[in-house]
N, C-alpha and C. Protein backbone atom coordinates (compact mmCIF):
# COMPACT_ATOMS: atom_id res chain seq x y z
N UNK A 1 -6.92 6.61 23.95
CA UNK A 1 -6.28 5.82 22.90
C UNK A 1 -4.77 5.78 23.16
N UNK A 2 -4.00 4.51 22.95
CA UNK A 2 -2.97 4.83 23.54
C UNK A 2 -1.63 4.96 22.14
N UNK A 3 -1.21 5.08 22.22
CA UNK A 3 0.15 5.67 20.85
C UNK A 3 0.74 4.63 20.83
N UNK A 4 0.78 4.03 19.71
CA UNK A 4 1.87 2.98 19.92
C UNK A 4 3.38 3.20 19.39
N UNK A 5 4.62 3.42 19.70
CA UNK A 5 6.03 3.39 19.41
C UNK A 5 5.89 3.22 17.53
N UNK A 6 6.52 4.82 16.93
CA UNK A 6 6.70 3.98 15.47
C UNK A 6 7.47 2.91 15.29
N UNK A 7 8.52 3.32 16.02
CA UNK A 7 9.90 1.93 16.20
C UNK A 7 9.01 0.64 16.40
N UNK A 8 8.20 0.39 17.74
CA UNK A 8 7.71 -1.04 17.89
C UNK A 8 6.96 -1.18 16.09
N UNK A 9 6.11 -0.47 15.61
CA UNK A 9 5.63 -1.04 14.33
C UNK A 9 6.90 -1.44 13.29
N UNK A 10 7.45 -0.84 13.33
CA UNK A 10 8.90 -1.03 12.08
C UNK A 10 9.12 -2.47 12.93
N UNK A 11 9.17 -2.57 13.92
CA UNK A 11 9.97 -3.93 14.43
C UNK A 11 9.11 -4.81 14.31
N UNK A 12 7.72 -4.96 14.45
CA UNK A 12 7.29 -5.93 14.41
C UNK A 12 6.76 -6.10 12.65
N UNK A 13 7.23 -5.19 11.94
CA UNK A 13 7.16 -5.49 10.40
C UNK A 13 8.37 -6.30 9.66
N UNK A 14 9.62 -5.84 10.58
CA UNK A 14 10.32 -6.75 10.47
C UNK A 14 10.69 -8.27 10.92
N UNK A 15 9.73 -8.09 12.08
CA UNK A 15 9.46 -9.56 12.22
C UNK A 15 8.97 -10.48 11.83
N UNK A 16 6.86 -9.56 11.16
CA UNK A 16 6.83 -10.66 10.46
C UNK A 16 7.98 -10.87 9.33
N UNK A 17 8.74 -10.20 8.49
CA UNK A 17 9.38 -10.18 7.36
C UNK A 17 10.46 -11.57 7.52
N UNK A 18 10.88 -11.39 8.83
CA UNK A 18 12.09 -12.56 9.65
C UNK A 18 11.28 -13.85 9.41
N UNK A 19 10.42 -14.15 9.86
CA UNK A 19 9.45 -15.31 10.02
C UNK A 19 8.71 -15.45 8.66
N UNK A 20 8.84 -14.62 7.74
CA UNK A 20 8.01 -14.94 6.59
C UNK A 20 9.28 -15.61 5.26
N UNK A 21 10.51 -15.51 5.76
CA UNK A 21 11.77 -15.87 5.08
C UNK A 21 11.43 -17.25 4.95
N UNK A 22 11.43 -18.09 5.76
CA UNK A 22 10.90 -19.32 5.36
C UNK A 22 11.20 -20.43 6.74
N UNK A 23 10.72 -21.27 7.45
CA UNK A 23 10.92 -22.11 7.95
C UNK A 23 10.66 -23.96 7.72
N UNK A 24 11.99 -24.20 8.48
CA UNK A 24 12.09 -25.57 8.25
C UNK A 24 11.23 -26.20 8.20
N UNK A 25 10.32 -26.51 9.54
CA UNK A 25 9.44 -27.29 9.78
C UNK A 25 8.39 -27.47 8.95
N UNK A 26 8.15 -26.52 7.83
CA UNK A 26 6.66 -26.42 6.97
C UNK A 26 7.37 -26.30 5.33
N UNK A 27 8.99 -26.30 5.29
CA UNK A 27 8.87 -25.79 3.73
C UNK A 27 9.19 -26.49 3.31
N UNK A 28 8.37 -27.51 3.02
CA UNK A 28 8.49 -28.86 2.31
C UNK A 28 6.58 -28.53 2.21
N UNK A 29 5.70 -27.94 2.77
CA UNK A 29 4.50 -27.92 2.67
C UNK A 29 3.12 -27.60 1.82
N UNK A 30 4.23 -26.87 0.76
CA UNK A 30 3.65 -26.20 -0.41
C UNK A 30 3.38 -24.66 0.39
N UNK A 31 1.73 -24.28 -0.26
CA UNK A 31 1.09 -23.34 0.34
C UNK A 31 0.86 -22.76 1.26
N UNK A 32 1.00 -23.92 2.26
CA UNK A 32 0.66 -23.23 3.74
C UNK A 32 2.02 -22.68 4.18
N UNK A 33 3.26 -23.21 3.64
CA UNK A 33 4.09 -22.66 4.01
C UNK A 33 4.70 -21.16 3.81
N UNK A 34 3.41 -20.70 2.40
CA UNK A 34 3.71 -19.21 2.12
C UNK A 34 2.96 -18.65 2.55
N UNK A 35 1.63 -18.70 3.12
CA UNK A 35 0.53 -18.63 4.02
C UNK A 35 0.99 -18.24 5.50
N UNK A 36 0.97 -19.69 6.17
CA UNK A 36 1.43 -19.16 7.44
C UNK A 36 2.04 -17.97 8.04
N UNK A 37 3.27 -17.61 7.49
CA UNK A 37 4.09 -16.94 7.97
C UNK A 37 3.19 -15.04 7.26
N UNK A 38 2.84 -15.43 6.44
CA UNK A 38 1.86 -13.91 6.05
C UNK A 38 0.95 -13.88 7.11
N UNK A 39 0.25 -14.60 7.55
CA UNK A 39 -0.86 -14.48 8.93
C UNK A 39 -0.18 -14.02 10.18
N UNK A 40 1.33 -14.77 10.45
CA UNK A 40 1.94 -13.93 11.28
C UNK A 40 2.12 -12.10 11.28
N UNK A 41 2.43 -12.00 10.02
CA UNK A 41 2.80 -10.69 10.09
C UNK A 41 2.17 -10.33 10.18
N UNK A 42 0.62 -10.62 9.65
CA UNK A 42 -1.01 -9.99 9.81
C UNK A 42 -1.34 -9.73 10.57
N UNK A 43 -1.27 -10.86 11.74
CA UNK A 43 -1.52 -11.11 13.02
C UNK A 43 -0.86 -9.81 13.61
N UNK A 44 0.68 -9.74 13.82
CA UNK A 44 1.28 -8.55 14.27
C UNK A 44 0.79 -7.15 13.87
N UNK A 45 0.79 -6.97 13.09
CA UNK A 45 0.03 -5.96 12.78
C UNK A 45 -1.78 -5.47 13.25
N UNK A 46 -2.17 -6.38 13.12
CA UNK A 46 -3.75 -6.38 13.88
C UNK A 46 -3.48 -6.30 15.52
N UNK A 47 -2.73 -7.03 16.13
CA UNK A 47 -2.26 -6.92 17.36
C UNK A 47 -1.81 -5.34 17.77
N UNK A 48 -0.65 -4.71 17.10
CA UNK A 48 -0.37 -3.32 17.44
C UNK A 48 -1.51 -2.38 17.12
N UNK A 49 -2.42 -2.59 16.00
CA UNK A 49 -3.21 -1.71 15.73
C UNK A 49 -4.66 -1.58 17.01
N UNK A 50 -4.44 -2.35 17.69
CA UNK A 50 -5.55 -2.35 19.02
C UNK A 50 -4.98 -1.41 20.07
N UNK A 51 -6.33 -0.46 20.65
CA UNK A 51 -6.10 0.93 20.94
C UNK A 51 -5.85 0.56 22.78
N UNK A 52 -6.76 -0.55 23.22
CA UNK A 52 -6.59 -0.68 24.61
C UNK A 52 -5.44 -1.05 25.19
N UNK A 53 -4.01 -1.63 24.46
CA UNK A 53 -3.17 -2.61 24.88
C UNK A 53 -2.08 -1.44 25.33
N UNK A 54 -1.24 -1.51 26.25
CA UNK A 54 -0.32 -0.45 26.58
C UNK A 54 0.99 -0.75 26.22
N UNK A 55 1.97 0.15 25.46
CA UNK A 55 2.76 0.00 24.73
C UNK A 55 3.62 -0.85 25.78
N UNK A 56 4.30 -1.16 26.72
CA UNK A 56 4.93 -2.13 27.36
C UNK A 56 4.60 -3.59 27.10
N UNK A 57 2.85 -3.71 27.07
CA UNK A 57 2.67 -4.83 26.63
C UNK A 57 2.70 -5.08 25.04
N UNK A 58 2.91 -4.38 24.17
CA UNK A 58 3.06 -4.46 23.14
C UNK A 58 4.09 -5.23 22.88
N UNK A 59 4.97 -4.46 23.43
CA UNK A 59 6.42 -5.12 23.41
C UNK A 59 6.71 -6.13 23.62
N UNK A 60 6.33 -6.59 25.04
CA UNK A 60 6.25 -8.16 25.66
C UNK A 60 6.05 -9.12 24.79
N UNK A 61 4.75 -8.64 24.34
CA UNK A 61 3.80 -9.75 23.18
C UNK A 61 5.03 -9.82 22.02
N UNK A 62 5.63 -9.25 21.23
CA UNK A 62 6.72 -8.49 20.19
C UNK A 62 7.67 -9.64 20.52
N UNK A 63 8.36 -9.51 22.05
CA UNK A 63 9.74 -9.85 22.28
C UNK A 63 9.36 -11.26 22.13
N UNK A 64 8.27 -11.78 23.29
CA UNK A 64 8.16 -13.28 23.18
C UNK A 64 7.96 -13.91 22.01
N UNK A 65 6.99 -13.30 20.62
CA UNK A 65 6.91 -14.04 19.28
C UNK A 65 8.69 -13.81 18.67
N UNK A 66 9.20 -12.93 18.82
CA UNK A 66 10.85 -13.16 18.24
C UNK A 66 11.19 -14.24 19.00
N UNK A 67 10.87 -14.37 20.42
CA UNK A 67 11.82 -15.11 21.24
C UNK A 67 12.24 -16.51 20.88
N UNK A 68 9.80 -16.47 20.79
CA UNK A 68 10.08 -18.38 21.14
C UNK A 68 10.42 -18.46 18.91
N UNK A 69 10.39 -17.80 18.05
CA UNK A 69 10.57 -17.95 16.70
C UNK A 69 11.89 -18.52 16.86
N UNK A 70 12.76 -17.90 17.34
CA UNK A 70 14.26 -17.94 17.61
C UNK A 70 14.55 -19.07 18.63
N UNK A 71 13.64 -19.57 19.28
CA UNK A 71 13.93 -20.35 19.93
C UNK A 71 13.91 -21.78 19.51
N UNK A 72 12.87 -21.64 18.52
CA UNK A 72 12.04 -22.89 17.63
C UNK A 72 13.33 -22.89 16.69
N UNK A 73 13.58 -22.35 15.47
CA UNK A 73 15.06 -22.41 14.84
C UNK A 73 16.26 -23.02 15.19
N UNK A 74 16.50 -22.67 15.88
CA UNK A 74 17.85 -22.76 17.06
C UNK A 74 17.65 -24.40 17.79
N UNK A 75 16.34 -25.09 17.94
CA UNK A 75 16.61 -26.17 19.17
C UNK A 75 16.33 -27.02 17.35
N UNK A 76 15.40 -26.37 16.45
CA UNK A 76 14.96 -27.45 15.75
C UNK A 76 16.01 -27.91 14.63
N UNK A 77 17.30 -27.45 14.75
CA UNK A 77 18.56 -27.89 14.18
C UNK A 77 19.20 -28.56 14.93
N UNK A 78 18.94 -28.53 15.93
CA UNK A 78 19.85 -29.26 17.25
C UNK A 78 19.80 -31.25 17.14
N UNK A 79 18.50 -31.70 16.36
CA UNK A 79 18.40 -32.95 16.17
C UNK A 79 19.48 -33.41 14.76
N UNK A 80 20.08 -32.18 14.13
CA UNK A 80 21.21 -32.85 13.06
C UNK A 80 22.31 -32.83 13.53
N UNK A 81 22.89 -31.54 14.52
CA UNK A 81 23.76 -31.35 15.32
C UNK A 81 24.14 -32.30 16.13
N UNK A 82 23.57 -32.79 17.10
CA UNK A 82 23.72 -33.48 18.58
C UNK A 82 23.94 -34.86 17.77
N UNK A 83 22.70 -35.20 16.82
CA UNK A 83 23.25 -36.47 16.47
C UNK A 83 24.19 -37.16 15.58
N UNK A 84 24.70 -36.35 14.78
CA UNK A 84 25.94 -36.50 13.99
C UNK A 84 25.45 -36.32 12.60
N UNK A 85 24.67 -35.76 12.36
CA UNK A 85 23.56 -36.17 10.50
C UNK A 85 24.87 -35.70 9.66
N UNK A 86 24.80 -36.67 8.58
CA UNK A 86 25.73 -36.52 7.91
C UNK A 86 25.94 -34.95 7.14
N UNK A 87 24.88 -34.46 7.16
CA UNK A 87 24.57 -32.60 6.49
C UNK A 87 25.36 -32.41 7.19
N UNK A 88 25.13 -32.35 8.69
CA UNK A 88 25.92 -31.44 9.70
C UNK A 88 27.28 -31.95 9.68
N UNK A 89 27.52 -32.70 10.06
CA UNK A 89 28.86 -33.15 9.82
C UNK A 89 29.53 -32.35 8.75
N UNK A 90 29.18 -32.49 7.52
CA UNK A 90 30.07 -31.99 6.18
C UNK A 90 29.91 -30.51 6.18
N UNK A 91 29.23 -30.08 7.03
CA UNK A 91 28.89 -28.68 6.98
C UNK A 91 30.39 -28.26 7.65
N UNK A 92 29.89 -28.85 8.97
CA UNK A 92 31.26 -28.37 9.76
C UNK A 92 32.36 -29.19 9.67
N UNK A 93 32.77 -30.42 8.67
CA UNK A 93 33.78 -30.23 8.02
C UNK A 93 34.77 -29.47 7.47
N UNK A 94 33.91 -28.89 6.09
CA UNK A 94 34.28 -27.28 5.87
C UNK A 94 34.43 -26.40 6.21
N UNK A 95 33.56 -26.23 7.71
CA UNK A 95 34.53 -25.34 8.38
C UNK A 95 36.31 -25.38 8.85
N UNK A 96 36.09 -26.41 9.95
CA UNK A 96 37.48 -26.59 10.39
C UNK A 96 38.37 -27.19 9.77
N UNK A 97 38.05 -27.28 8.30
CA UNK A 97 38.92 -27.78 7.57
C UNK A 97 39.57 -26.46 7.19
N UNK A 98 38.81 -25.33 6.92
CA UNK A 98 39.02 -24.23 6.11
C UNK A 98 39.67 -23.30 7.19
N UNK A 99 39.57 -23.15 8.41
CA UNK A 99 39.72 -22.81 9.63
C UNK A 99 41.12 -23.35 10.04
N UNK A 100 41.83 -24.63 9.51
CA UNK A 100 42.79 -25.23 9.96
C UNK A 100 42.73 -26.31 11.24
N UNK A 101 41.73 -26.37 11.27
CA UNK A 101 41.69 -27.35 12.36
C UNK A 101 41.06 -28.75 11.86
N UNK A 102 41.64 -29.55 10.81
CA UNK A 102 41.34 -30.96 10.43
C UNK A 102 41.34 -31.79 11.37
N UNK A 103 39.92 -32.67 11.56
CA UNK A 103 39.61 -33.55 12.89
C UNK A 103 38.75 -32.95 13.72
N UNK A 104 38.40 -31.75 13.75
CA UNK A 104 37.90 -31.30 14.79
C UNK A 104 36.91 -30.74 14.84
N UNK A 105 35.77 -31.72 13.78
CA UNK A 105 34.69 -30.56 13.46
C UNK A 105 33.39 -31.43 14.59
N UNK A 106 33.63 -32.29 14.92
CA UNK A 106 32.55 -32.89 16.38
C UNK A 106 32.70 -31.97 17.20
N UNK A 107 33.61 -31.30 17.68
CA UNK A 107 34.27 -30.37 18.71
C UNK A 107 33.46 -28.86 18.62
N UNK A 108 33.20 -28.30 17.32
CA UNK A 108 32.85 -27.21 16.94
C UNK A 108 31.22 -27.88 16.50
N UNK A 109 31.05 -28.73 16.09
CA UNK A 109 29.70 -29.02 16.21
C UNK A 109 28.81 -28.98 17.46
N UNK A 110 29.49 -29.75 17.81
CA UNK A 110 28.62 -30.14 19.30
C UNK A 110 28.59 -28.65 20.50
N UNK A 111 29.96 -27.89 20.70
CA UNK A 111 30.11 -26.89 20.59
C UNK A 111 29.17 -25.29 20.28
N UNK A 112 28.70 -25.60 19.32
CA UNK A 112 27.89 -24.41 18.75
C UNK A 112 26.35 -25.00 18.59
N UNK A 113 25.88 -26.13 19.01
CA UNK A 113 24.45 -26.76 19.42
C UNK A 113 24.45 -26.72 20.98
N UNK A 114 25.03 -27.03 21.45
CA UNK A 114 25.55 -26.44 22.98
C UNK A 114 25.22 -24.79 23.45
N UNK A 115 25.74 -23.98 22.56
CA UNK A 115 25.71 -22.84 22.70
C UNK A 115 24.21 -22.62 22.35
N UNK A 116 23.55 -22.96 21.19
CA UNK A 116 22.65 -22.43 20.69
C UNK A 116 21.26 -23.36 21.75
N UNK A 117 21.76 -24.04 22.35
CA UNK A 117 20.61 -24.27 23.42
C UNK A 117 20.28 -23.85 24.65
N UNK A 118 21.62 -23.26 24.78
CA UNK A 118 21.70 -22.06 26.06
C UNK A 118 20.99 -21.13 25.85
N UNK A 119 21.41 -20.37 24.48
CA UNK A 119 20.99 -19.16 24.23
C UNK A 119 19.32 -18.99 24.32
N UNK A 120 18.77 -20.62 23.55
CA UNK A 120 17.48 -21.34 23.59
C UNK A 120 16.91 -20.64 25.37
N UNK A 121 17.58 -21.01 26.05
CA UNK A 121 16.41 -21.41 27.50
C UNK A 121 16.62 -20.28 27.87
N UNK A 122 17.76 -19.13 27.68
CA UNK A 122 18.00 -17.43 28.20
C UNK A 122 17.10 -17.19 27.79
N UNK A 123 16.22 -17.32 26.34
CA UNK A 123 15.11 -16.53 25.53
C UNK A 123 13.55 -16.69 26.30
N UNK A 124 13.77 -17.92 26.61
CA UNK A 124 12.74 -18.55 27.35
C UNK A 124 12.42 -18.43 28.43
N UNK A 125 13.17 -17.86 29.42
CA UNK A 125 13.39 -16.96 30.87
C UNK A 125 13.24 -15.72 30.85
N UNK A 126 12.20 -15.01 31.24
CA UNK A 126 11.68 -13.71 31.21
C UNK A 126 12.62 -13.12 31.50
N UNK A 127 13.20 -13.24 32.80
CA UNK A 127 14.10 -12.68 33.70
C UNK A 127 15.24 -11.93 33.12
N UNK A 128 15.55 -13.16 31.65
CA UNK A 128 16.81 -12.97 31.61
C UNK A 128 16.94 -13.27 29.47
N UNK A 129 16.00 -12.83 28.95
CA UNK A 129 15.58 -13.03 27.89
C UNK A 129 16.48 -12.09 26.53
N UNK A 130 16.36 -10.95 27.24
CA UNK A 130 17.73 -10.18 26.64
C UNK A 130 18.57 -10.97 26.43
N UNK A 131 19.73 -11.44 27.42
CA UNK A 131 20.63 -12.30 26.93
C UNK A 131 20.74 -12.75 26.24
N UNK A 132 19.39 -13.92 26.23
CA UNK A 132 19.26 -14.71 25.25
C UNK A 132 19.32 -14.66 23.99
N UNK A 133 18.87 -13.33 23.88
CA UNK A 133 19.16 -12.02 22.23
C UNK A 133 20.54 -12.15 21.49
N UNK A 134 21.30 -11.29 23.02
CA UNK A 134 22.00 -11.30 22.48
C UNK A 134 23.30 -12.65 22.35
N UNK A 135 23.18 -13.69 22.76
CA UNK A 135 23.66 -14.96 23.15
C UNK A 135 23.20 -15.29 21.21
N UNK A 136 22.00 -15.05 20.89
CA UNK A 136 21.59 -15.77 19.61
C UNK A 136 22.37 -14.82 18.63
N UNK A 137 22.33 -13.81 18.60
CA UNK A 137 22.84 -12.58 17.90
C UNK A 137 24.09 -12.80 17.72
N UNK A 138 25.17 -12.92 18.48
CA UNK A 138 26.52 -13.91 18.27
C UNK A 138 26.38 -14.96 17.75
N UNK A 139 25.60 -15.82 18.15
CA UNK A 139 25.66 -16.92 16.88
C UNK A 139 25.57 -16.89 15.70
N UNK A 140 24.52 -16.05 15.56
CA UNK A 140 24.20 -15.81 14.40
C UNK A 140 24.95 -14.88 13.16
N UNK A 141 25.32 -14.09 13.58
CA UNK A 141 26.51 -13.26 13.18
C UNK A 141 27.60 -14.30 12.29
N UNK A 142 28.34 -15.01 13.62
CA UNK A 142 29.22 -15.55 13.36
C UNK A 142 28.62 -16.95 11.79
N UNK A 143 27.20 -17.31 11.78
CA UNK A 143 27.11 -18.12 11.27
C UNK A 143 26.91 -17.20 9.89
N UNK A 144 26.55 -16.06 9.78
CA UNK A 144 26.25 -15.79 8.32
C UNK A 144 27.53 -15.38 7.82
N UNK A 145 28.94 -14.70 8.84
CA UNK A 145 30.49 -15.04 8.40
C UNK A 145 30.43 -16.00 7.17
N UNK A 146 30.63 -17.15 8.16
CA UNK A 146 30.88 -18.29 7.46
C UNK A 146 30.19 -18.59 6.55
N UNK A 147 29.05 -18.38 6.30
CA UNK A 147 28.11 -18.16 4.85
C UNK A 147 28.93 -17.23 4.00
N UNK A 148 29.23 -16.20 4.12
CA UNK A 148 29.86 -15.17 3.54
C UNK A 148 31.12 -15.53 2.57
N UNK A 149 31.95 -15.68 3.70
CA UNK A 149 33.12 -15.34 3.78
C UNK A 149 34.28 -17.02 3.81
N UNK A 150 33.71 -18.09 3.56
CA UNK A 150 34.07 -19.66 3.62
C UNK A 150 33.75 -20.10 2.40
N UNK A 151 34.16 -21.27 2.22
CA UNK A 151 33.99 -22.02 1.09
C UNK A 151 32.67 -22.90 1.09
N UNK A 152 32.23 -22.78 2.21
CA UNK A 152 30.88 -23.18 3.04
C UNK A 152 29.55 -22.63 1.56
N UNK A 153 29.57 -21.05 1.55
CA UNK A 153 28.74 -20.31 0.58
C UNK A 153 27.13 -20.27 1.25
N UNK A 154 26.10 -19.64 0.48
CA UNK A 154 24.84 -19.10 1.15
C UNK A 154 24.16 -20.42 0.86
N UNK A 155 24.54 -21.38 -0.10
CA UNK A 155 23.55 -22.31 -0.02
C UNK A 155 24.31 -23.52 -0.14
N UNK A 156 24.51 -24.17 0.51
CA UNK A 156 25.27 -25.08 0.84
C UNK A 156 24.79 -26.79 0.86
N UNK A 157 23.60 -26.78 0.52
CA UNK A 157 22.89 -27.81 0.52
C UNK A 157 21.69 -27.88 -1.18
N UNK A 158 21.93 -26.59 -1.68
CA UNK A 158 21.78 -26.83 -2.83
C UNK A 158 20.14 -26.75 -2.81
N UNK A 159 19.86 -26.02 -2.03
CA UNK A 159 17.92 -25.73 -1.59
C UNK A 159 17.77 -24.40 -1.65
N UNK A 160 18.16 -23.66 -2.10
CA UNK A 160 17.66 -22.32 -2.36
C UNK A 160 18.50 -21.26 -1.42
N UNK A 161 19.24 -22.37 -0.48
CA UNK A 161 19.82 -21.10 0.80
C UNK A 161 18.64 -21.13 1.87
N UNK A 162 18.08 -22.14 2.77
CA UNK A 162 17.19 -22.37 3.49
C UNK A 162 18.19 -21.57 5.04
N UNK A 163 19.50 -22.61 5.16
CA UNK A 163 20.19 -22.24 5.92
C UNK A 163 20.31 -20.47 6.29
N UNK A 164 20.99 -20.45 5.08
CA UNK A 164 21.52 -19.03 5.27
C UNK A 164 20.27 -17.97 5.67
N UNK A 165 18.95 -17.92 4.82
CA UNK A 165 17.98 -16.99 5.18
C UNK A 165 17.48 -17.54 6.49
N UNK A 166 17.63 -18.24 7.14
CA UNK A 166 17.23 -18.70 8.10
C UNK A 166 17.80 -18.05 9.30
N UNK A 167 19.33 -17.82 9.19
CA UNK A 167 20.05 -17.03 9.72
C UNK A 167 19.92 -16.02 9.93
N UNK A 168 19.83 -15.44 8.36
CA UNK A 168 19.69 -14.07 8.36
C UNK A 168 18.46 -13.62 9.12
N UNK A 169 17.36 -14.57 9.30
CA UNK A 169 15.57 -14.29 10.12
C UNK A 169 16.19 -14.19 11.17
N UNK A 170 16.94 -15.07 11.82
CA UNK A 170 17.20 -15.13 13.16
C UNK A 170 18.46 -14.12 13.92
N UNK A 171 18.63 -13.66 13.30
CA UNK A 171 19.23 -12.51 13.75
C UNK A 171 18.86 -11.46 13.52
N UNK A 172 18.41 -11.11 12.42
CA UNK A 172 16.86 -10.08 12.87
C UNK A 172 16.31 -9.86 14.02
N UNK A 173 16.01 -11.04 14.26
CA UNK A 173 14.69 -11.42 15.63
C UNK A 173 15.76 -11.18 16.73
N UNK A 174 16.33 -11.77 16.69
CA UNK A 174 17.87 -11.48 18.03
C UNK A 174 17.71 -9.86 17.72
N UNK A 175 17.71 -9.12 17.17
CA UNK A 175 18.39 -7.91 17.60
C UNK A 175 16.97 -7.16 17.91
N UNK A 176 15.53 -7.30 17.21
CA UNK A 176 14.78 -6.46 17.78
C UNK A 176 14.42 -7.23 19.37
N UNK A 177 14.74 -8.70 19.94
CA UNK A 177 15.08 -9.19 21.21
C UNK A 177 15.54 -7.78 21.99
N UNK A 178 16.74 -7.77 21.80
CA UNK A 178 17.61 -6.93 22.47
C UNK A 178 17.33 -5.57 22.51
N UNK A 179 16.22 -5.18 21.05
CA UNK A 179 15.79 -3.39 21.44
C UNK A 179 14.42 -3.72 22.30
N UNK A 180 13.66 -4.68 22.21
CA UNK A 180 12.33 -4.71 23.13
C UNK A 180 13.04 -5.19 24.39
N UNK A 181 13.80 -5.48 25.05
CA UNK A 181 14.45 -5.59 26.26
C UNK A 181 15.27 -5.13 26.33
N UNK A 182 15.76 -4.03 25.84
CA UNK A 182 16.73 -2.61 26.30
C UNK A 182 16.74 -2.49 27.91
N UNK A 183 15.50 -2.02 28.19
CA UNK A 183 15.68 -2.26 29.69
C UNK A 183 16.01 -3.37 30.96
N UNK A 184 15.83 -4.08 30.50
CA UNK A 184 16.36 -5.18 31.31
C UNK A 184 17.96 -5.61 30.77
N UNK A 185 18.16 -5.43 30.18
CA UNK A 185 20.03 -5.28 29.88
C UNK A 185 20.20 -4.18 30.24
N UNK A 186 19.82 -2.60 30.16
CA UNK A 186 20.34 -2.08 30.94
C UNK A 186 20.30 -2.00 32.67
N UNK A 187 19.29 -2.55 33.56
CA UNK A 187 19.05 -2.95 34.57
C UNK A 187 20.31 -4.07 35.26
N UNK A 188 20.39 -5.26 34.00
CA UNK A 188 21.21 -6.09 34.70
C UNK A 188 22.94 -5.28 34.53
N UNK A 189 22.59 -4.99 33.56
CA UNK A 189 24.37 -4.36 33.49
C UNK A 189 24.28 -3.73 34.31
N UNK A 190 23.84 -2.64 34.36
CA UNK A 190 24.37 -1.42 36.35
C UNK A 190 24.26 -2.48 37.34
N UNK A 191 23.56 -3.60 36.92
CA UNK A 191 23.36 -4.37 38.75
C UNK A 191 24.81 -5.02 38.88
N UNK A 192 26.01 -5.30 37.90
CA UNK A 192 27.02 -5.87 37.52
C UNK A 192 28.35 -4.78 37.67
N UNK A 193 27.88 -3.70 37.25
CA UNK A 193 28.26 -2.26 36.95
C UNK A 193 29.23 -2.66 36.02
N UNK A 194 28.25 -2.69 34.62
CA UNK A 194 29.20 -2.66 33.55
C UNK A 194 28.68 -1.13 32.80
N UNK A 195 29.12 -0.34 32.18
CA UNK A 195 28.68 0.93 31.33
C UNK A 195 27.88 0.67 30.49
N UNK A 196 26.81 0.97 30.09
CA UNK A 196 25.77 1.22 29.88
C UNK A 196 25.64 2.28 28.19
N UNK A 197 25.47 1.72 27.37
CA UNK A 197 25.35 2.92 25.99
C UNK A 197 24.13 3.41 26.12
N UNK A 198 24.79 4.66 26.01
CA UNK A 198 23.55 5.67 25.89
C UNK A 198 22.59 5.85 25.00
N UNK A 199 22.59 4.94 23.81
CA UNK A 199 21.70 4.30 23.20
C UNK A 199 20.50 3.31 23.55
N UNK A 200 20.61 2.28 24.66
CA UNK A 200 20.27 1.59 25.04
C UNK A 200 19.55 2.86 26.57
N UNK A 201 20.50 3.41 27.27
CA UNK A 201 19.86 3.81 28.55
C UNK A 201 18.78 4.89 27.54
N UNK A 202 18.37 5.26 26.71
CA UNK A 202 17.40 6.18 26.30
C UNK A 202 15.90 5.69 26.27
């Protein structure tokens, strides 16, 4: 029988929890949209509780449902972004208005959909999927700031705060990214020879 990591269970409870916050694509759906995301977590849970699977692959299975979750988020805002939707626009209005930079919110739009599609295809590359963690994990950070701490606020569109918990899921998922691929960030960093936390090399 093989042991599975208490940590991997806490993480993948917090994942489903990340993914059960709510997503775009279905919450306009009624029921299924409070549904779905409970079968995920179910799912995760029935998944770790199987005795044959070896905790490495546990993980794998773990990192890739944060990955491509985070990946789906991140590209499926990218069609208000890239194309100018008037939401997005006034969103990041308020930013660089509030920021001091009046005029320049195409710049920081286009900018931070740019970024967040990079971070997109790092997640999506085994190789190099960590990154992608932590590539989203900066974004994300920086975006619940500006939720915070702007005139922007947690709900900004007047829907319950779709945005903001959305954020907050996705950086969740970014950071247990980055503890289920501990090793491969620490691998690529010595291959770079950057120092290494001894948190991470454990």
């Amino acid at each position: 029988m093989v042991h599975v990591d208490g940590r991997d269970f806490i993480g993948a409870l917090l994942l489903g929890a990340a993914i059960a916050t709510g997503n775009p694509a279905y919450a306009d759906f009624g029921v299924p949209s409070i549904i779905l995301p409970a079968l995920v977590a179910l799912a995760l849970l029935a998944f770790l509780g199987r005795s044959d699977l070896p905790p490495a692959r546990v993980r794998s299975v773990l990192s890739w449902t944060a990955a491509l979750y985070i990946a789906f988020i991140l590209l499926w805002y990218e069609q208000y972004k890239l194309t100018g939707d008037e939401g997005s626009v006034d969103l990041f209005t308020k930013l660089t208005d509030w920021a001091g930079f009046h005029g320049h919110e195409k710049i920081m739009r286009l900018g931070v959909g740019i970024c967040e599609i990079i971070a997109s295809a790092f997640l999506l590359v085994p190789a190099v999927q960590g990154l992608g963690g932590i590539g989203a994990l900066m974004l994300m950070s920086g975006a619940i700031f500006f939720h915070i701490f702007t005139p922007l606020g947690v709900d900004p569109y007047g829907d319950g705060g779709i945005l903001f918990k959305e954020a907050c899921s996705v950086w969740i998922s970014s950071l247990l990214v980055i503890w289920w691929r501990r090793n491969q960030l620490v691998a690529l960093a010595r291959r770079v020879g950057l120092p290494v936390p001894a948190m991470l090399a454990a």
